[in-house]
Structure formats: C-alpha cells, structure tokens
N, C-alpha and C. Protein backbone atom coordinates (compact mmCIF):
# COMPACT_ATOMS: atom_id res chain seq x y z
N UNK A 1 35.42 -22.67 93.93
CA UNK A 1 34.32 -22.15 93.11
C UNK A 1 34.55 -20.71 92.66
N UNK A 2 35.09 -20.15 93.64
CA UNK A 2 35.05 -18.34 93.38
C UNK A 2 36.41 -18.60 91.93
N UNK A 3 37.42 -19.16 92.55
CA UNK A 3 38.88 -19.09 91.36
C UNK A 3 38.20 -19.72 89.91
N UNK A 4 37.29 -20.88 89.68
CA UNK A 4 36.63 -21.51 88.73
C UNK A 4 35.53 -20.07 87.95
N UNK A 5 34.98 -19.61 88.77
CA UNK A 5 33.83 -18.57 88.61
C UNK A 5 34.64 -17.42 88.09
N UNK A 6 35.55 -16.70 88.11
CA UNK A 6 36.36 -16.06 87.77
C UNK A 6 37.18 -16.13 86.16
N UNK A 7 37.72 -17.42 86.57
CA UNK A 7 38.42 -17.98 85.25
C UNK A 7 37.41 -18.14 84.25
N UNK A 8 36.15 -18.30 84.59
CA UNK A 8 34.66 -18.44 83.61
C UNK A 8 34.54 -17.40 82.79
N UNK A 9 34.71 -16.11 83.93
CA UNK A 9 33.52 -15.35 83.26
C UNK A 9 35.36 -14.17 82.37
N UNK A 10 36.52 -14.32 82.91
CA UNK A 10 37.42 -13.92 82.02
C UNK A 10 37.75 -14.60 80.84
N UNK A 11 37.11 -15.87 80.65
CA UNK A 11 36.94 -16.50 79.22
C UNK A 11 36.44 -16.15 78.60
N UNK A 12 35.06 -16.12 78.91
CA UNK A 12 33.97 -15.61 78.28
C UNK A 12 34.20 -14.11 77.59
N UNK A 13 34.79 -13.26 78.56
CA UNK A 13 35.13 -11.94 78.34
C UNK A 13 36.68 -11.68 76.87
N UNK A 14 37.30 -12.73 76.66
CA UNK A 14 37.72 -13.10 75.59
C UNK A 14 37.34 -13.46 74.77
N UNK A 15 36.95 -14.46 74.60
CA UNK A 15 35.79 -14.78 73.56
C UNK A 15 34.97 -14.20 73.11
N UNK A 16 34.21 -13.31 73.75
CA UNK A 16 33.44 -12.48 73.40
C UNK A 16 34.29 -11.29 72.43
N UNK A 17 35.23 -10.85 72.82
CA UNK A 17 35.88 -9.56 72.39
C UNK A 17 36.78 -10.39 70.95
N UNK A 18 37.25 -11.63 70.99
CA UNK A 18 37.42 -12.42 69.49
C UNK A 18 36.27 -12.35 68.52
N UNK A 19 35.27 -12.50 68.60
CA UNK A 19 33.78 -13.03 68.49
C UNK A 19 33.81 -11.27 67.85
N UNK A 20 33.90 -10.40 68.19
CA UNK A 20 33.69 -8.94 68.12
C UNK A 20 34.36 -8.43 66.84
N UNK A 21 35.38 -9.29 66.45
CA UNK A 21 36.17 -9.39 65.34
C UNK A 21 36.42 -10.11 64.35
N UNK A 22 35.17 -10.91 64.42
CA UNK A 22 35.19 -11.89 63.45
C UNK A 22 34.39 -11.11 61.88
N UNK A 23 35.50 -11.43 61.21
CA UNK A 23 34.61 -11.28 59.42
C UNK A 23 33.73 -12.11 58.89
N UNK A 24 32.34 -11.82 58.88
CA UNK A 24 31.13 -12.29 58.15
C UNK A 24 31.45 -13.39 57.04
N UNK A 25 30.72 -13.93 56.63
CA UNK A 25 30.82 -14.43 55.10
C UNK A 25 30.08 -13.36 54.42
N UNK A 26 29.97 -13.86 53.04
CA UNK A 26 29.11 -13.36 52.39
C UNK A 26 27.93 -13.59 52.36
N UNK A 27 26.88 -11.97 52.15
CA UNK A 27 25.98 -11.51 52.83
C UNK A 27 24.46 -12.44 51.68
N UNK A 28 23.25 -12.78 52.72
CA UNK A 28 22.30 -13.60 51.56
C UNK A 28 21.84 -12.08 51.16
N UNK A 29 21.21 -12.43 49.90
CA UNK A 29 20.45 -11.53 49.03
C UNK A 29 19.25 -12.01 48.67
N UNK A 30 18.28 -11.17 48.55
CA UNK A 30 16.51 -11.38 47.65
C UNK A 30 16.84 -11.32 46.08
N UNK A 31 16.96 -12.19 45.43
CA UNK A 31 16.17 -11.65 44.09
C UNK A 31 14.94 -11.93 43.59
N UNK A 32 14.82 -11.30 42.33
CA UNK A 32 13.63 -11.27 42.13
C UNK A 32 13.40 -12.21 41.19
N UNK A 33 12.00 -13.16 40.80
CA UNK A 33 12.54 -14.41 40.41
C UNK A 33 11.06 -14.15 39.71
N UNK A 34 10.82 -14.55 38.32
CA UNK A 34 9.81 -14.36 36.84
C UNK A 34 10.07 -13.44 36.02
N UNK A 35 9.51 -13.75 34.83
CA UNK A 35 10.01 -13.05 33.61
C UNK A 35 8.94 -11.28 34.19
N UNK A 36 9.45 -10.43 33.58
CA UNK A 36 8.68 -8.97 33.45
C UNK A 36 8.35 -8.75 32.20
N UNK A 37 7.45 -9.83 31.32
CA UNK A 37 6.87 -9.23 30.63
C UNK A 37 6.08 -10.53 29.61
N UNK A 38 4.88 -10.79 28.83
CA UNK A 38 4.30 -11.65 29.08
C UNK A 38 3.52 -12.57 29.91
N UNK A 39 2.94 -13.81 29.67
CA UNK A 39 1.92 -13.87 30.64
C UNK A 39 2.31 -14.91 31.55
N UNK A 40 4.02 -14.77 32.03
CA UNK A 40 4.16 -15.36 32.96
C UNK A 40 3.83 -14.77 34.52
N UNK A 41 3.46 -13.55 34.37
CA UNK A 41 3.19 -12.43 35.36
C UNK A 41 1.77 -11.87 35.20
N UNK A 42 1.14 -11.99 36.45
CA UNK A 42 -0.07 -11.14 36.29
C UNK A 42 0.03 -9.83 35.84
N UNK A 43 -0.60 -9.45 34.58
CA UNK A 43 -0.67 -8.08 34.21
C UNK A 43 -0.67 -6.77 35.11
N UNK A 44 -1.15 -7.25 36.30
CA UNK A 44 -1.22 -5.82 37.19
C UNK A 44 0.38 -5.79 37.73
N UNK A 45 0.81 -7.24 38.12
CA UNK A 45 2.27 -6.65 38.79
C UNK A 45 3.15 -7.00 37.60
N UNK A 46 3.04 -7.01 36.13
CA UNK A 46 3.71 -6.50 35.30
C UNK A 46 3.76 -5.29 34.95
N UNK A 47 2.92 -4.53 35.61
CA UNK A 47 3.11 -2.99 35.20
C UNK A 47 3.74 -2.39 36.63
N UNK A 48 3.50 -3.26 37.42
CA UNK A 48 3.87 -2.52 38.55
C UNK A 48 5.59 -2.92 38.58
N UNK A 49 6.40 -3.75 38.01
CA UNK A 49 7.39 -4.09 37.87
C UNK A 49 8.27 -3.03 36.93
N UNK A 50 7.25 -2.96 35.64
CA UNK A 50 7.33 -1.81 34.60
C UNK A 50 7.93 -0.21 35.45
N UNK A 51 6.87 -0.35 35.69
CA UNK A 51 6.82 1.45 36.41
C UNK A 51 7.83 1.83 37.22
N UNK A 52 8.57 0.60 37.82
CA UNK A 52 10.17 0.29 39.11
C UNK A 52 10.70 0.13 38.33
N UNK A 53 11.27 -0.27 37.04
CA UNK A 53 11.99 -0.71 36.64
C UNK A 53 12.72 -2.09 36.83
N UNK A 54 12.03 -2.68 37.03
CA UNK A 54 12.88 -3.93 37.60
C UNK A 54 12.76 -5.00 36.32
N UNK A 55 13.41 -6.05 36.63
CA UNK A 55 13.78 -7.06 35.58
C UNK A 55 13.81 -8.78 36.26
N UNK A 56 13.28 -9.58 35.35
CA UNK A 56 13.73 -10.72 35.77
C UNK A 56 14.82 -11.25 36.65
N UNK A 57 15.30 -11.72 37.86
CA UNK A 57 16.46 -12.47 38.42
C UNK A 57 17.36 -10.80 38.83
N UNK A 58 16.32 -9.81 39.19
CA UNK A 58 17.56 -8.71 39.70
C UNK A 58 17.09 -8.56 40.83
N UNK A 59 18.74 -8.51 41.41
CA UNK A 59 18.63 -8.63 42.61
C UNK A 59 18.64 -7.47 43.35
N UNK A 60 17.72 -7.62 44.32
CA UNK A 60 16.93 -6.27 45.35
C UNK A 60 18.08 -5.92 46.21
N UNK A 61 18.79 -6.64 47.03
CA UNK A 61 20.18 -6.45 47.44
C UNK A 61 20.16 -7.48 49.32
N UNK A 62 20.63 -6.72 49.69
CA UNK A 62 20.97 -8.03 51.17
C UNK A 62 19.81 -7.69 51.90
N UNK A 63 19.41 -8.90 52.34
CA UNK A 63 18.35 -8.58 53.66
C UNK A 63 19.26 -8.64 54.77
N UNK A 64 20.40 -8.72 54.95
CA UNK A 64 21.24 -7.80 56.53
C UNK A 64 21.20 -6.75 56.12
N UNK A 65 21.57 -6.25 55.15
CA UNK A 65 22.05 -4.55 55.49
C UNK A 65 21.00 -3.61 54.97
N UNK A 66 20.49 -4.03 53.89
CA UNK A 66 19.37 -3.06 53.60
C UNK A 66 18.30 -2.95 53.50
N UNK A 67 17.21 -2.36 53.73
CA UNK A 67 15.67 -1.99 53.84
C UNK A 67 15.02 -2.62 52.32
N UNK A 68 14.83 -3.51 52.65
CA UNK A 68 14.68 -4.00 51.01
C UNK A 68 13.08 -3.96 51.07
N UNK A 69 12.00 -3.71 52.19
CA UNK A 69 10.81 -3.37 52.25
C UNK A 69 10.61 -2.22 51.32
N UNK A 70 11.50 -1.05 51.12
CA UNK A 70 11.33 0.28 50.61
C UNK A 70 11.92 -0.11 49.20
N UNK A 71 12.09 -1.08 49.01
CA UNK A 71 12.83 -1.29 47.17
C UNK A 71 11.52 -1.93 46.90
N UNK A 72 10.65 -2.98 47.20
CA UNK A 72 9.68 -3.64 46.75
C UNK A 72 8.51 -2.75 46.18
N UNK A 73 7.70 -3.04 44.99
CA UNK A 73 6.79 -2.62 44.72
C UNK A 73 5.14 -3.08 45.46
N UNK A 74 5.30 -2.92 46.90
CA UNK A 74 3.66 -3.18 47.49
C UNK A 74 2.63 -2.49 46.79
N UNK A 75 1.42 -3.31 46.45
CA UNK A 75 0.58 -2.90 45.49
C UNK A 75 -0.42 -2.25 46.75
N UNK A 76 -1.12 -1.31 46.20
CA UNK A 76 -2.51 -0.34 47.24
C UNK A 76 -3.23 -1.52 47.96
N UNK A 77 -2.94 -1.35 49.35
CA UNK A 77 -3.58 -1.88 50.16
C UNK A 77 -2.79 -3.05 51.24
N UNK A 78 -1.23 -3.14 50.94
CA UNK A 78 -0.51 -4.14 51.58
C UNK A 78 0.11 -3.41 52.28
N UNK A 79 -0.02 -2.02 53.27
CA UNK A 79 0.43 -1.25 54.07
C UNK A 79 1.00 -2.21 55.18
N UNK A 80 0.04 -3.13 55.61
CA UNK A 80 -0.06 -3.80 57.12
C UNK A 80 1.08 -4.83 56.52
N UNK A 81 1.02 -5.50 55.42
CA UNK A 81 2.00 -6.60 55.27
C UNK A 81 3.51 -6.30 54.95
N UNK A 82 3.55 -4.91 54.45
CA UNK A 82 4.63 -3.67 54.39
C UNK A 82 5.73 -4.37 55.86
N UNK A 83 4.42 -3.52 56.61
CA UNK A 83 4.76 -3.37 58.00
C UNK A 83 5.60 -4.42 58.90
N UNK A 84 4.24 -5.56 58.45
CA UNK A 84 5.07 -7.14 59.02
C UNK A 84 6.39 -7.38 58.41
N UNK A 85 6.68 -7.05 56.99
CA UNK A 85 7.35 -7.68 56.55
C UNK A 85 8.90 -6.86 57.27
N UNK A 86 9.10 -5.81 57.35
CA UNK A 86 9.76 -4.91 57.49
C UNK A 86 10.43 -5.16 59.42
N UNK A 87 8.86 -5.45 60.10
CA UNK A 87 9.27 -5.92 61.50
C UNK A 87 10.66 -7.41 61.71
N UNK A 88 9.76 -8.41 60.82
CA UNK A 88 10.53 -9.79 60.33
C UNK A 88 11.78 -9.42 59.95
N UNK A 89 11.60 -8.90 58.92
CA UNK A 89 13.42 -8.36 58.51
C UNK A 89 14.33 -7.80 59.50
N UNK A 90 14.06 -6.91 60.33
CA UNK A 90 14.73 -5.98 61.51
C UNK A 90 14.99 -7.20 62.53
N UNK A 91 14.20 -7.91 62.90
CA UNK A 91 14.41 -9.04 63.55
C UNK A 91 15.29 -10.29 62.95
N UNK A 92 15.40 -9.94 62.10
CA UNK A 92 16.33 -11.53 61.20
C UNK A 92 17.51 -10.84 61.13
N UNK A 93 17.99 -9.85 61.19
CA UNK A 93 19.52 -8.88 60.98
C UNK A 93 19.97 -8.94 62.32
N UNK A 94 18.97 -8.90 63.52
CA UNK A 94 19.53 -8.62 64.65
C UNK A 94 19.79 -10.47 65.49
N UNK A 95 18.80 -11.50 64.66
CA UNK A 95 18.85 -12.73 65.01
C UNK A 95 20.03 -13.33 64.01
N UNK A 96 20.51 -12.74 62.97
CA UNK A 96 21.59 -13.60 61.98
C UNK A 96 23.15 -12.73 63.10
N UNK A 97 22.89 -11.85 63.28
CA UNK A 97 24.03 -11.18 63.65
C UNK A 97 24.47 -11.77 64.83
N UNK A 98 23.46 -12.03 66.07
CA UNK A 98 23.88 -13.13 66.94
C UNK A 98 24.34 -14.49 66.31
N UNK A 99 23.71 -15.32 65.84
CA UNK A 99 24.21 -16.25 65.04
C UNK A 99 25.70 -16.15 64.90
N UNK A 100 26.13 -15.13 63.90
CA UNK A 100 27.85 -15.40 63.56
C UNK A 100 28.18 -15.31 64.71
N UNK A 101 28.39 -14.22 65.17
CA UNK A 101 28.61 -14.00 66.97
C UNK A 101 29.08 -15.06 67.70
N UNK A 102 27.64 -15.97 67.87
CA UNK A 102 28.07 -17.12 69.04
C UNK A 102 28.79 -17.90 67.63
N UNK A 103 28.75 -18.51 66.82
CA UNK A 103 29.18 -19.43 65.96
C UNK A 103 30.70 -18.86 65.76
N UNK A 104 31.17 -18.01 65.77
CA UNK A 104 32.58 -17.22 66.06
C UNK A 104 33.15 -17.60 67.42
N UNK A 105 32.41 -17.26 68.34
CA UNK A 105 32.69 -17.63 69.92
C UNK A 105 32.75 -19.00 70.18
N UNK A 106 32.19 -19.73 69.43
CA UNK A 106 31.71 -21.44 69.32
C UNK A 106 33.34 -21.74 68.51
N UNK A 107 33.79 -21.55 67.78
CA UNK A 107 35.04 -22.03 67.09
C UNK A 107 36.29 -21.41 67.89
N UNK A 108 36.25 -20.30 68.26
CA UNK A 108 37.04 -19.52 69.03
C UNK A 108 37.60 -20.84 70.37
N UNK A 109 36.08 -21.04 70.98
CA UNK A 109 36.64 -21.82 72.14
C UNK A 109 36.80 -23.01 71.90
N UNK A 110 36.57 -23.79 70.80
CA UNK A 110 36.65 -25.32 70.82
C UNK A 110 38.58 -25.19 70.38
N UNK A 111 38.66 -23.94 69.16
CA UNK A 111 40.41 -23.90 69.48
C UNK A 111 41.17 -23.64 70.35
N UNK A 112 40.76 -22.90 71.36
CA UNK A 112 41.57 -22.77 72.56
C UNK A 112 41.40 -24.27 72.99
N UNK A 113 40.26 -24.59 73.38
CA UNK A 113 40.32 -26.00 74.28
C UNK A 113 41.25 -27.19 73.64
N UNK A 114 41.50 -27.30 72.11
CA UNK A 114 42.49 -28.18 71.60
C UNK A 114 43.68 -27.47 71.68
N UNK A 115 44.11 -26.08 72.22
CA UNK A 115 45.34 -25.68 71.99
C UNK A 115 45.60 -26.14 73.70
N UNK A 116 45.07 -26.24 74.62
CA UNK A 116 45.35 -25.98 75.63
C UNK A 116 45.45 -27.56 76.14
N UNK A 117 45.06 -28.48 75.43
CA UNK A 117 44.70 -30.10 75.62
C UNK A 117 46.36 -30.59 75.38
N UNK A 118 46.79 -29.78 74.30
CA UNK A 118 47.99 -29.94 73.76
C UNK A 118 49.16 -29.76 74.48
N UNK A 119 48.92 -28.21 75.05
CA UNK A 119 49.57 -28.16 76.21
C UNK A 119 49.85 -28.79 77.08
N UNK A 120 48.60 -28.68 77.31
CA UNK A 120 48.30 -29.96 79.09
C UNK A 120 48.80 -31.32 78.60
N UNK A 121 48.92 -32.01 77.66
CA UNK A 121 49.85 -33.26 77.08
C UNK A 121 51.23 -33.05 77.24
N UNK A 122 51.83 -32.06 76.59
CA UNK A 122 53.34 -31.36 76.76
C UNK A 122 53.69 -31.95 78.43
N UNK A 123 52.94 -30.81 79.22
CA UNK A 123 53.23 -30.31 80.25
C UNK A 123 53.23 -31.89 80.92
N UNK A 124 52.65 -32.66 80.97
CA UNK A 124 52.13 -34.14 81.65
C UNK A 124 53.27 -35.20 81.40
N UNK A 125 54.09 -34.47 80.15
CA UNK A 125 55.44 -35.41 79.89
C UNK A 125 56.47 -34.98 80.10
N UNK A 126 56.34 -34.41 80.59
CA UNK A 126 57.99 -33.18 81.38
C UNK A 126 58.07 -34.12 82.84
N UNK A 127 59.47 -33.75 83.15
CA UNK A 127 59.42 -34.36 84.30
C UNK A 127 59.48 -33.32 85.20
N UNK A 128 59.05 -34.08 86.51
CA UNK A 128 58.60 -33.22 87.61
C UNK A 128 58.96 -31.93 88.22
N UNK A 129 60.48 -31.54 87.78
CA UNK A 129 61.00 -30.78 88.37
C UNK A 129 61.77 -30.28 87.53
N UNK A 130 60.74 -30.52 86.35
CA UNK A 130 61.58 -29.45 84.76
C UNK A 130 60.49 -28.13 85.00
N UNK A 131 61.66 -27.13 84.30
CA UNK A 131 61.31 -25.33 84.57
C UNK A 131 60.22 -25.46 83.42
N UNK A 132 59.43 -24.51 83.59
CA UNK A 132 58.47 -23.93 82.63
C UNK A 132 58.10 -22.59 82.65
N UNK A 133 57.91 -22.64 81.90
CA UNK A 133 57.84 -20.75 81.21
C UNK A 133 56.62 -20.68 80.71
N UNK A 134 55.91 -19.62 81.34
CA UNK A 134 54.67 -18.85 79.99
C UNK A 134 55.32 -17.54 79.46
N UNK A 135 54.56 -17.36 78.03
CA UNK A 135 54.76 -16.51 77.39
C UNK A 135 54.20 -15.27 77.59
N UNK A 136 54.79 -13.91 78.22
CA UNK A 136 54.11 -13.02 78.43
C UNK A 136 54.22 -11.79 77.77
N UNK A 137 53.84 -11.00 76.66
CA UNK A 137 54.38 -10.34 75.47
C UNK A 137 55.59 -11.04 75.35
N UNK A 138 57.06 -10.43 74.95
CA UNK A 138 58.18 -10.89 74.68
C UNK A 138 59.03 -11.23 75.48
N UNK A 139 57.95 -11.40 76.87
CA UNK A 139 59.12 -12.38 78.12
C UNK A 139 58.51 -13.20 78.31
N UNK A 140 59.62 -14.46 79.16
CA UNK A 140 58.89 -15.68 79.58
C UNK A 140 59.06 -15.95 81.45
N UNK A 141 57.80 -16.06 81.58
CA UNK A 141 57.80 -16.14 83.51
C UNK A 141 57.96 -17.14 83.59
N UNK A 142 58.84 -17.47 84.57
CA UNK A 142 58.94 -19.27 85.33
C UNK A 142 57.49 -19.39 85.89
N UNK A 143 56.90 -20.42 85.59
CA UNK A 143 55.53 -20.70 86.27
C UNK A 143 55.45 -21.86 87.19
N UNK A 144 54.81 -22.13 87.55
CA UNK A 144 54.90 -23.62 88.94
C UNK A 144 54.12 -24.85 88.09
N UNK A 145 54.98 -25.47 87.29
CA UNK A 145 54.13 -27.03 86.78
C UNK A 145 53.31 -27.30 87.22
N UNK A 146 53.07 -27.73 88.44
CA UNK A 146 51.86 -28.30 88.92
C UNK A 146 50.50 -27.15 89.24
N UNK A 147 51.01 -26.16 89.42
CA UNK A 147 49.64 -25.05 89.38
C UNK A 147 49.23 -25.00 88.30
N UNK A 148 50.11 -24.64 87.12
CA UNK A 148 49.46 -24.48 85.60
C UNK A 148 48.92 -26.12 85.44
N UNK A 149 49.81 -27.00 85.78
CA UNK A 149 48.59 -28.16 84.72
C UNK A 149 47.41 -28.35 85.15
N UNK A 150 47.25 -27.61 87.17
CA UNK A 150 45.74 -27.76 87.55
C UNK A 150 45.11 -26.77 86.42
N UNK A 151 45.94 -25.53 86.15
CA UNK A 151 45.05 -24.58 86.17
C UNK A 151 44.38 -24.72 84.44
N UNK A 152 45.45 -25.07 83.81
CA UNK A 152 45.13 -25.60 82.06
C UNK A 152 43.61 -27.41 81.92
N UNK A 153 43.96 -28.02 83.10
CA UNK A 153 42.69 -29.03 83.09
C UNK A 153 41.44 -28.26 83.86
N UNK A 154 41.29 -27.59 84.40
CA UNK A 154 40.11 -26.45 84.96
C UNK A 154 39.84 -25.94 84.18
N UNK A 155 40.12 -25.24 82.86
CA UNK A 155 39.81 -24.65 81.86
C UNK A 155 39.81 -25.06 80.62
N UNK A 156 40.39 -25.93 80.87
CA UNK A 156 40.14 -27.39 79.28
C UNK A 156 39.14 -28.08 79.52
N UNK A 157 39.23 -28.66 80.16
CA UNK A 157 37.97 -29.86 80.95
C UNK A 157 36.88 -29.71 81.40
N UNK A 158 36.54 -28.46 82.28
CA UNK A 158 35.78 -27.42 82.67
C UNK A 158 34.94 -25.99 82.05
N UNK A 159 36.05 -25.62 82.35
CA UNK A 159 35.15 -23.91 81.92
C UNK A 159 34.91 -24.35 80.54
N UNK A 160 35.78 -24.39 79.65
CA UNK A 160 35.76 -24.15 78.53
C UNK A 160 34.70 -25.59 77.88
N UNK A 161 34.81 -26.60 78.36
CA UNK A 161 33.90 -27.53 78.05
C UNK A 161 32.03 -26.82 78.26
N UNK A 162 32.19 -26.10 79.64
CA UNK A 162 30.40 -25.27 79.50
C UNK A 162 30.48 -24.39 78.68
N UNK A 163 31.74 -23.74 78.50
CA UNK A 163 31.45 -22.52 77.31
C UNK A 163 30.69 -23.02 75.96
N UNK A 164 31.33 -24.16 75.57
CA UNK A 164 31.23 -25.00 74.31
C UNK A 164 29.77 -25.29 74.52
N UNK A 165 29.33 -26.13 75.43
CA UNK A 165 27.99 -26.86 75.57
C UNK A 165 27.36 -25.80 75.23
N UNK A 166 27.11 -24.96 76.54
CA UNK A 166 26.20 -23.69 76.43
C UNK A 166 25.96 -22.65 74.64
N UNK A 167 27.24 -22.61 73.99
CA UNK A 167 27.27 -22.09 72.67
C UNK A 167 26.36 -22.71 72.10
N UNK A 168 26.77 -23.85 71.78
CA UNK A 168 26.20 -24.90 71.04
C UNK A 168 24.71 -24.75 70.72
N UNK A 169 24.29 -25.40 72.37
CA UNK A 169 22.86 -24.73 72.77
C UNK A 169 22.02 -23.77 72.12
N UNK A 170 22.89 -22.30 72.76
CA UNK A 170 22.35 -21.09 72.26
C UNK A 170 22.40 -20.86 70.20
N UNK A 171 23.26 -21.48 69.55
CA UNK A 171 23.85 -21.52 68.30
C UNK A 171 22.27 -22.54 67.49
N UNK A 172 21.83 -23.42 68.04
CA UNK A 172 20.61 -24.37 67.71
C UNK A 172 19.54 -23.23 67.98
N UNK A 173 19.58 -22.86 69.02
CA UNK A 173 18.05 -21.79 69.13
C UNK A 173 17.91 -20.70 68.36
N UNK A 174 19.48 -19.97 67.86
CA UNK A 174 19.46 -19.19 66.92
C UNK A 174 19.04 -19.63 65.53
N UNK A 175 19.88 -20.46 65.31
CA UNK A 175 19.86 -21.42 63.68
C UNK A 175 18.11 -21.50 63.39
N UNK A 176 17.50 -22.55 64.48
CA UNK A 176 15.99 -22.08 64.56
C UNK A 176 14.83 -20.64 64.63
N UNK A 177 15.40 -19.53 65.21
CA UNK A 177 15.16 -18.18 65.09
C UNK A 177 15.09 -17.52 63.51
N UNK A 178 16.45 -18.09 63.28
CA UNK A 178 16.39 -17.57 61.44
C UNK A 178 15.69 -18.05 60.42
N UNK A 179 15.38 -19.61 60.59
CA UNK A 179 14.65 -20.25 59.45
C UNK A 179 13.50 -19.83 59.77
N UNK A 180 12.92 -19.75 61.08
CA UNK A 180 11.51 -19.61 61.48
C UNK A 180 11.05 -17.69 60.64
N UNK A 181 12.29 -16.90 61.09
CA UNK A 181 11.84 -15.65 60.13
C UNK A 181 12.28 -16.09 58.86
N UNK A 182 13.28 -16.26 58.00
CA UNK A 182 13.14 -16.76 56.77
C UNK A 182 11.61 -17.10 56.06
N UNK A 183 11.40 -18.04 57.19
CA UNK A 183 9.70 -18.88 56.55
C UNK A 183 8.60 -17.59 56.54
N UNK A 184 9.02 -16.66 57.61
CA UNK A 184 7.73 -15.56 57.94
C UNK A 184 7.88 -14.63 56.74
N UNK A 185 9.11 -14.48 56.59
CA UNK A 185 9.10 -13.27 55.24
C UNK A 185 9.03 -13.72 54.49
N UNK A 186 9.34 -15.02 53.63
CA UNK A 186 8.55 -15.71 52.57
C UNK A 186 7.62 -15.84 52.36
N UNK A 187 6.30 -16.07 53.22
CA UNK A 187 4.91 -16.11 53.14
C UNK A 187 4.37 -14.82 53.06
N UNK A 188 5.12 -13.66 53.53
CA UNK A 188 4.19 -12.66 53.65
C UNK A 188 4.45 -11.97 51.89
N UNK A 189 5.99 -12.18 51.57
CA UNK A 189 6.34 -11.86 49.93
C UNK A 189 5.28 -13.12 49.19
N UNK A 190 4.85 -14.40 49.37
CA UNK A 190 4.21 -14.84 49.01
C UNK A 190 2.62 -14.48 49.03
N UNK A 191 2.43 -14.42 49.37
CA UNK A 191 0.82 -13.77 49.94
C UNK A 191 0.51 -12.42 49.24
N UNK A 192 1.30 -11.52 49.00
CA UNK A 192 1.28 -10.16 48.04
C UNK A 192 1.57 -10.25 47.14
N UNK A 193 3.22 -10.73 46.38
CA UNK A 193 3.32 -10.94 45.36
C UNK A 193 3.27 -12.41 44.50
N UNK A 194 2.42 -13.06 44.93
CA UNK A 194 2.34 -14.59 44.63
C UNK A 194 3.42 -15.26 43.97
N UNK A 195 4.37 -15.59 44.99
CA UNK A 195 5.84 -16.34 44.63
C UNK A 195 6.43 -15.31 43.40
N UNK A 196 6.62 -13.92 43.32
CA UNK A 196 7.07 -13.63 42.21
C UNK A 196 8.46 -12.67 42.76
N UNK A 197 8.39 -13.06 44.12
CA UNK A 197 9.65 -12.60 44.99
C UNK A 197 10.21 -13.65 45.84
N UNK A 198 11.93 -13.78 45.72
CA UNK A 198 11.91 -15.40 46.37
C UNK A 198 13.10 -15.22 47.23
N UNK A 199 13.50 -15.61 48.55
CA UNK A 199 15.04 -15.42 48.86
C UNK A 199 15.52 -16.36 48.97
N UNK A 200 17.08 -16.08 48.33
CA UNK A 200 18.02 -16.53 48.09
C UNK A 200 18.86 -16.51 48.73
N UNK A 201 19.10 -17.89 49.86
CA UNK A 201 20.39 -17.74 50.73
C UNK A 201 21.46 -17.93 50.73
C-alpha cells in the first residue's frame, strides 16, 4: 500500500505539472447581438448604445480574460445586477480554468496508460531472461523484468486507472459548474438588457 500510495501521488505530481503547460484553445467571447439603430432596439438602450459607441454583432471581448462588466452599458439602477454579474464571471474564469486543467491531466494520463499498456505487451513477450533497459536522460539502466512488469501493471491497471476515473468525475462536475454560470450570466444580461446581449461560445 505505502509503494502503491507513493507511486499515486508521484503521478499525480506529473500530471499535474504537464496539465501546468498545457495551451488553451481559443478563448469564448460576448458579442453584442441587434441592430443600433431603429426600432429593433428600445429607444432608451439605443441611445445608451449611441453614447458607447457600440455597434451591431461587436464584440465586447473574452469573458476569461477580461472585465467585460466595465465595457457594458448598465442603465441607472442595475448596480446590484452589475455586481452579480461581475461575481458569476470571476467565478466562470476560475471554474473554466480548472476545466482545461483537469481535461489536460485527463488526456495526459489516459496517454501514459496506453503508452505503458504497450510496454507492458513488449515486456510480456521477451523471454524470461532477456536484458532490459530503461531510458534515463541519455543512458540506459539494466532494470529487473519482472519488477518493472509488476511495477508498469500497478500503474497501468491501477494508479493510473483511479487517476482517469477520478478526472473524469471531477471533469463532469466542472463541465456542469460552467453551463450552470453560463445560464446565470445570461439571465442576468437578459433581465437588464432584454436579450440585446448574448454569449457566444
């Protein structure tokens, strides 16, 4: 248990530090969605569109990276929905950012576990008392066959099989975290500017 418990949590401690280096996709954005001018827009937030400058289908910019509460035109009196909306957002940057995270750590380990399955196939067709080598920077150590193929099915079969489950898991509760704020900052841009702000994922 202690050698299993070990090998766990130095996986994890890889994965994690892969996961640390993973490149984003590209980032969602708000735009802004009705004509600015005519009576497809209520006259009051056609002037209030006026006065910002803004335009049909322009886009406010990313809800990860920027404060897009302080680009919106809130009309006198939506201080409090300001507020909510701004809380929701801070919370959806810090809930999308976990997301890639584990979903990085989630691909990370399902390739080790097929690189290491592969191995452990190799290694299972050698015969008994053929040499083996791991790769250690640009040398190779004689290793003991039968310790490594325990030690490659303990961490194929095992660790790395809970790493996977557990991701997975945590990767569904996130996925759910984001749509659930998605839906919250939509209603509250709905509710002030009556659907005349829409995001675009």
């Amino acid at each position: 248990n202690i050698v299993r418990n070990l090998s766990r949590a130095l996986m994890q401690l890889l994965l994690l530090s892969a996961a640390a280096s993973y490149a984003p996709p590209p980032l969602s954005c708000m735009i802004l969605r009705g004509g600015s001018q005519g009576s497809v827009i209520d006259p009051e937030y056609s002037e209030i569109l006026r006065k910002g400058s803004l335009h049909a289908s322009q886009s406010m910019g990313s809800i990860e990276t920027e404060d897009i509460g302080d680009k919106l035109p809130w009309p006198e009196g939506s201080e409090s929905k300001k507020e909510s909306f701004q809380q929701y957002q801070a919370q959806y940057k810090e809930a999308k950012y976990q997301f890639r995270q584990m979903k990085s750590k989630l691909q990370i380990a399902e390739h080790q576990q097929k690189v290491q399955k592969i191995t452990l196939k190799g290694l299972k067709s050698l015969e008994p008392k053929a040499d083996v080598y791991l790769p250690i920077g640009r040398m190779f150590v004689w290793a003991d066959q039968v310790g490594l193929t325990k030690g490659l099915e303990e961490s194929a079969e095992k660790v790395l099989e809970e790493i996977i489950c557990e991701a997975q898991a945590e990767l569904e509760t996130l996925q759910g975290r984001v749509k659930s704020l998605e839906v919250k900052m939509q209603d509250v841009l709905n509710h002030v500017f009556r659907g005349r702000f829409q995001l675009f994922m």
